[in-house]
N, C-alpha and C. Protein backbone atom coordinates (compact mmCIF):
# COMPACT_ATOMS: atom_id res chain seq x y z
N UNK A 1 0.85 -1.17 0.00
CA UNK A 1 0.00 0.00 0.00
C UNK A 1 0.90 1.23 0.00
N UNK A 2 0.56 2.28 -0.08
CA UNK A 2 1.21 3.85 -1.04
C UNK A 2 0.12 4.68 -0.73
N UNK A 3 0.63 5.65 0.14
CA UNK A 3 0.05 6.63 0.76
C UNK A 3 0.89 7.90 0.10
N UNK A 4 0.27 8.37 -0.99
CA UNK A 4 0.81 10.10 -1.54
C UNK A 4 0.83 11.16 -0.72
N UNK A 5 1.64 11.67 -0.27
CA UNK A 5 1.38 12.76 0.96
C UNK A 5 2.01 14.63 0.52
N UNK A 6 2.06 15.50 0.94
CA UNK A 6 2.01 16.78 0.33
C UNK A 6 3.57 16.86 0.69
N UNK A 7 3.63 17.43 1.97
CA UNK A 7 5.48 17.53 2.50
C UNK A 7 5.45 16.50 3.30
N UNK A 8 4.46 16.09 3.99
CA UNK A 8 5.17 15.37 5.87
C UNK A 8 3.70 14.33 5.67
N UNK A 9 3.95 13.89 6.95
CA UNK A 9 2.34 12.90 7.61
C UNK A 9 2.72 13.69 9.02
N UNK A 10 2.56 15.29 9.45
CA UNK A 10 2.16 16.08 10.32
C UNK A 10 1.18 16.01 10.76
N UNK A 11 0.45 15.60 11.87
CA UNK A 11 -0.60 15.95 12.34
C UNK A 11 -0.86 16.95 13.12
N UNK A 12 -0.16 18.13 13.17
CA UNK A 12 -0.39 19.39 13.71
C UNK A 12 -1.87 20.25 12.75
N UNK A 13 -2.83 20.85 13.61
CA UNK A 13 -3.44 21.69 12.58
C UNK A 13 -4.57 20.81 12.02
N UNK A 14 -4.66 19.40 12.59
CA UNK A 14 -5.64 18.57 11.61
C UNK A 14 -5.17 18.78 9.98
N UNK A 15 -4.09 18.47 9.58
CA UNK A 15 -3.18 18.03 8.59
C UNK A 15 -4.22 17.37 7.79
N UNK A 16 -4.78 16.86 6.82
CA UNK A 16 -5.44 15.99 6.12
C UNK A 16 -4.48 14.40 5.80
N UNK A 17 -2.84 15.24 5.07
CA UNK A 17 -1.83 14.21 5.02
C UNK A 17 -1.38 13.73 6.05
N UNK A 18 -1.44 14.34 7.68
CA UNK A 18 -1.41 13.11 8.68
C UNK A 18 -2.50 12.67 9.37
N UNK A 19 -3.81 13.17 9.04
CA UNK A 19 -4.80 12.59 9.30
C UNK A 19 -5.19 11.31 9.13
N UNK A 20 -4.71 11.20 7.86
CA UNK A 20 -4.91 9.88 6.97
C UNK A 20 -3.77 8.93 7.18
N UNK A 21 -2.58 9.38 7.59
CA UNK A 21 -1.40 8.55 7.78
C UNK A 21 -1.89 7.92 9.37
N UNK A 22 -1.85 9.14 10.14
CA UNK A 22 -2.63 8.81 11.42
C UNK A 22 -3.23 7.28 11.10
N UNK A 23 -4.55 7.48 10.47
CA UNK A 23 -5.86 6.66 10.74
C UNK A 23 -5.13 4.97 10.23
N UNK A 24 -4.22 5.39 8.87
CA UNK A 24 -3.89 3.83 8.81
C UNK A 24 -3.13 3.36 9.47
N UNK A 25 -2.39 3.81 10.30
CA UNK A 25 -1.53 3.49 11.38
C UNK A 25 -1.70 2.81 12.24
N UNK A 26 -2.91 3.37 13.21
CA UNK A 26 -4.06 3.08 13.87
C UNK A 26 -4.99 1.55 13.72
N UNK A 27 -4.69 1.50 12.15
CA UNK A 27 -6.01 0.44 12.12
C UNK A 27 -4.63 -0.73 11.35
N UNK A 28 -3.37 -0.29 12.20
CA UNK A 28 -2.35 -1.22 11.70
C UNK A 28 -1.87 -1.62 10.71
N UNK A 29 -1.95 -0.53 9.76
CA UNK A 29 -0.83 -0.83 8.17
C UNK A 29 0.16 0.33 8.56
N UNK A 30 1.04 -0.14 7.39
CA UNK A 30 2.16 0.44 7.38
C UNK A 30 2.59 0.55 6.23
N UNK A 31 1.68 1.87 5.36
CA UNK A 31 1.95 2.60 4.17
C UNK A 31 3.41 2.91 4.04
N UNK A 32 3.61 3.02 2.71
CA UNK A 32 4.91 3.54 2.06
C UNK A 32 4.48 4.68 1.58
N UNK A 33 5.37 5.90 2.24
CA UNK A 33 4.80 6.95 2.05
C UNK A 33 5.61 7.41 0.72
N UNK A 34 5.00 8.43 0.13
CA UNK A 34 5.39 8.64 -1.28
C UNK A 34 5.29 10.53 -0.91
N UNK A 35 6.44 11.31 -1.09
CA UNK A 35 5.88 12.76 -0.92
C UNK A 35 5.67 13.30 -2.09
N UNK A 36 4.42 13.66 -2.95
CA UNK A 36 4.18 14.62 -3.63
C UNK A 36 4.20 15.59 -3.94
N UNK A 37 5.45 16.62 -3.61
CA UNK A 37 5.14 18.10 -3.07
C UNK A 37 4.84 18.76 -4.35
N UNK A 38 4.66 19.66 -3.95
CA UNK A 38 3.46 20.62 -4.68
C UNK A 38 2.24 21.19 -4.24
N UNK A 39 1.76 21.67 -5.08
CA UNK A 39 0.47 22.59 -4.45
C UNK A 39 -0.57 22.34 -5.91
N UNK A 40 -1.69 21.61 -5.33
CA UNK A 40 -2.62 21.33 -6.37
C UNK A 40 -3.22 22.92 -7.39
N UNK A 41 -2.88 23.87 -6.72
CA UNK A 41 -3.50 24.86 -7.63
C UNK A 41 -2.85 25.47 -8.78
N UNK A 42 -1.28 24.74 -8.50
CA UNK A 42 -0.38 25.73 -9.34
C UNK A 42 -0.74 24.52 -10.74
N UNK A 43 -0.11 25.04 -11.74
CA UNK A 43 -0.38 24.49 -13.21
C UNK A 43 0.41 23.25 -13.08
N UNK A 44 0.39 22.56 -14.19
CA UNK A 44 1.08 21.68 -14.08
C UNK A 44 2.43 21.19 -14.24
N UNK A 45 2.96 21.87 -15.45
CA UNK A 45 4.35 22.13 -15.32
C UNK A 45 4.98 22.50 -13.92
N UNK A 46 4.50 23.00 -13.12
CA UNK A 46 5.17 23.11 -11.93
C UNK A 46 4.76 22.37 -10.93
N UNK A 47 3.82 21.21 -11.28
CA UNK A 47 3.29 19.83 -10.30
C UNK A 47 4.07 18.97 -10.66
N UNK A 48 5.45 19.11 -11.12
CA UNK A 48 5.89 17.60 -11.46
C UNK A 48 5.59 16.69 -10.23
N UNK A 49 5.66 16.61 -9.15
CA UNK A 49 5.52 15.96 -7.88
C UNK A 49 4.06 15.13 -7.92
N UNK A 50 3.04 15.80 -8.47
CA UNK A 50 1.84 15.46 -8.46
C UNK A 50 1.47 14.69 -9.67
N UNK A 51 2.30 14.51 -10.43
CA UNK A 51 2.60 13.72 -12.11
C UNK A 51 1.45 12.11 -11.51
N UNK A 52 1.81 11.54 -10.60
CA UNK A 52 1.25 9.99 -10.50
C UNK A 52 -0.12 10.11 -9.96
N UNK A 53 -0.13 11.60 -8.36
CA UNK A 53 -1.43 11.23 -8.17
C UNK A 53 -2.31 11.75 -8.88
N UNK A 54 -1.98 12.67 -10.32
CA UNK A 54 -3.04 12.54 -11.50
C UNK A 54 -3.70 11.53 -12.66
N UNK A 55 -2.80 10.60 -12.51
CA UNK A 55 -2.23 9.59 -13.18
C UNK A 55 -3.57 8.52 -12.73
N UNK A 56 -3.70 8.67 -11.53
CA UNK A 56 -4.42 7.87 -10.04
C UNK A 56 -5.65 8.03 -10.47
N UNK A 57 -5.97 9.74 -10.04
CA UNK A 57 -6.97 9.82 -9.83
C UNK A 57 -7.79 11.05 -10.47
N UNK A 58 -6.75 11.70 -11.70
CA UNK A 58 -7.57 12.98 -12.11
C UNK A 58 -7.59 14.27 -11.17
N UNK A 59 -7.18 14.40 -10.57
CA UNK A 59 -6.93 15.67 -9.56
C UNK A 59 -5.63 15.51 -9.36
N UNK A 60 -5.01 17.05 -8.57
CA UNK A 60 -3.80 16.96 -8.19
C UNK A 60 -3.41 16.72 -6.33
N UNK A 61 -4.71 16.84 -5.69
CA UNK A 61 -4.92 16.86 -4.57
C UNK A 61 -4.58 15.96 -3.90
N UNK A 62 -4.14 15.76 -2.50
CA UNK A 62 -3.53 14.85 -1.64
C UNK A 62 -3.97 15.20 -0.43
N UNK A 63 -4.50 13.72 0.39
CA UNK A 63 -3.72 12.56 0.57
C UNK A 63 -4.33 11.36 -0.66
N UNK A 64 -3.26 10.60 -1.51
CA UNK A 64 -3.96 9.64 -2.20
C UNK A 64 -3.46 8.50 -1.36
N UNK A 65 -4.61 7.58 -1.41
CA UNK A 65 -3.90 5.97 -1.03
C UNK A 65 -4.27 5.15 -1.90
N UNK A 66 -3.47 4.13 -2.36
CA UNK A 66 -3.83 3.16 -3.19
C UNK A 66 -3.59 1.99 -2.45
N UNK A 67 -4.55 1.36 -2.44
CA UNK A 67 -4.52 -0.46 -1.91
C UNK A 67 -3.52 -1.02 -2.74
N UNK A 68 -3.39 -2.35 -1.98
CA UNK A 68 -2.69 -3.42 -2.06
C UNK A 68 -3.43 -3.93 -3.54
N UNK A 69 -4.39 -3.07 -3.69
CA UNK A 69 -5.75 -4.01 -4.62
C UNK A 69 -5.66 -3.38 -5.86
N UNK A 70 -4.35 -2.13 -5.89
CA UNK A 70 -4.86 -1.00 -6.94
C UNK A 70 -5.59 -0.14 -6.70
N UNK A 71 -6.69 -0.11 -5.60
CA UNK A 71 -7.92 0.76 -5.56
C UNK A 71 -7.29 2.20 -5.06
N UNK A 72 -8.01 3.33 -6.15
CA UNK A 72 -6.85 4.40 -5.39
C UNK A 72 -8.52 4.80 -4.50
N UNK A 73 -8.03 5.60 -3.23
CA UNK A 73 -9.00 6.50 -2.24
C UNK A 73 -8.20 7.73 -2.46
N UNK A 74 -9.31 8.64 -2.59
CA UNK A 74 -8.78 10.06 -2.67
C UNK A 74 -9.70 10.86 -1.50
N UNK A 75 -8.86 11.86 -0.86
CA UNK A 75 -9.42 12.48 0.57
C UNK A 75 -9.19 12.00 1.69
N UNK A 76 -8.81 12.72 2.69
CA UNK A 76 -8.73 12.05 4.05
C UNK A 76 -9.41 11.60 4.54
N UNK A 77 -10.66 12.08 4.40
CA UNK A 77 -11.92 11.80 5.53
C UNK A 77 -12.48 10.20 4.39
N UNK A 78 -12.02 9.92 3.02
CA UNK A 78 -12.46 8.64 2.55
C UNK A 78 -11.48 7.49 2.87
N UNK A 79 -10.11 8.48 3.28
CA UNK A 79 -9.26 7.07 3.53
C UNK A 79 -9.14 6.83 5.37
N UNK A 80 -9.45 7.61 6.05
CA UNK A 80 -10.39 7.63 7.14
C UNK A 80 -11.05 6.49 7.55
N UNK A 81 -12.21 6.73 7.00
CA UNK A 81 -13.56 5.61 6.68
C UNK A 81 -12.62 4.26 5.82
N UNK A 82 -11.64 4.61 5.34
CA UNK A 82 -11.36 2.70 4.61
C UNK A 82 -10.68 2.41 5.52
N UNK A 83 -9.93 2.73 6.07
CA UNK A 83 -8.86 2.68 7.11
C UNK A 83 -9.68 1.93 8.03
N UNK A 84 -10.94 2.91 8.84
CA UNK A 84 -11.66 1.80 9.88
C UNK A 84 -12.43 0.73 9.38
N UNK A 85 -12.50 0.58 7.90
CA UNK A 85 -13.11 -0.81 7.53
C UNK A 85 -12.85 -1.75 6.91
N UNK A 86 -11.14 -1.64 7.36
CA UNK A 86 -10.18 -2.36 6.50
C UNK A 86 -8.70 -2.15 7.41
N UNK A 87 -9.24 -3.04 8.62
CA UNK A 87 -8.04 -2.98 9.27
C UNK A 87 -7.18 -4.54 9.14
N UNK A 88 -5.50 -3.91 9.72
CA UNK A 88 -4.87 -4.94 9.08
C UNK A 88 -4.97 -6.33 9.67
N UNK A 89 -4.58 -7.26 9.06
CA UNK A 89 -5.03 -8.79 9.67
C UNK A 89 -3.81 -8.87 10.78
């Protein structure tokens, strides 16, 4: 599993990218974090960082996670919710 993250998995501030690192943590995986940096608003030539999680999912936005399954989740609050319903064995 591959967790796309912005700079860090910070949870200062309610972070979204350590929100989500947080939650899978929690429900006992242990993502490979991938840093994306960038800023989804700037164009794209200057998202090289964000090149895959468009690739993913059509946006430039982060946190992305992709399963073990391929399945990408986009948003914190959706990888949140997979996180508590898909904890690790």
């Amino acid at each position: 599993m591959k967790l796309y993250v912005c700079w860090g998995t910070w949870t200062a501030g309610d972070h979204p990218c350590g929100k989500a690192y947080a939650a899978l943590k929690e429900a006992g995986h242990d993502p490979e974090v991938e840093k994306a940096r960038g800023w989804r608003v700037l164009p794209d030539f200057m998202n090289p960082g964000r090149k895959e999680v468009m690739e993913l999912t059509g946006q430039k936005g982060v946190p992305v996670l992709v399963t073990d399954d391929g399945e990408a989740v986009y948003d914190s609050s959706a990888i949140v919710e997979w996180a508590k319903a898909h904890p690790a064995p």
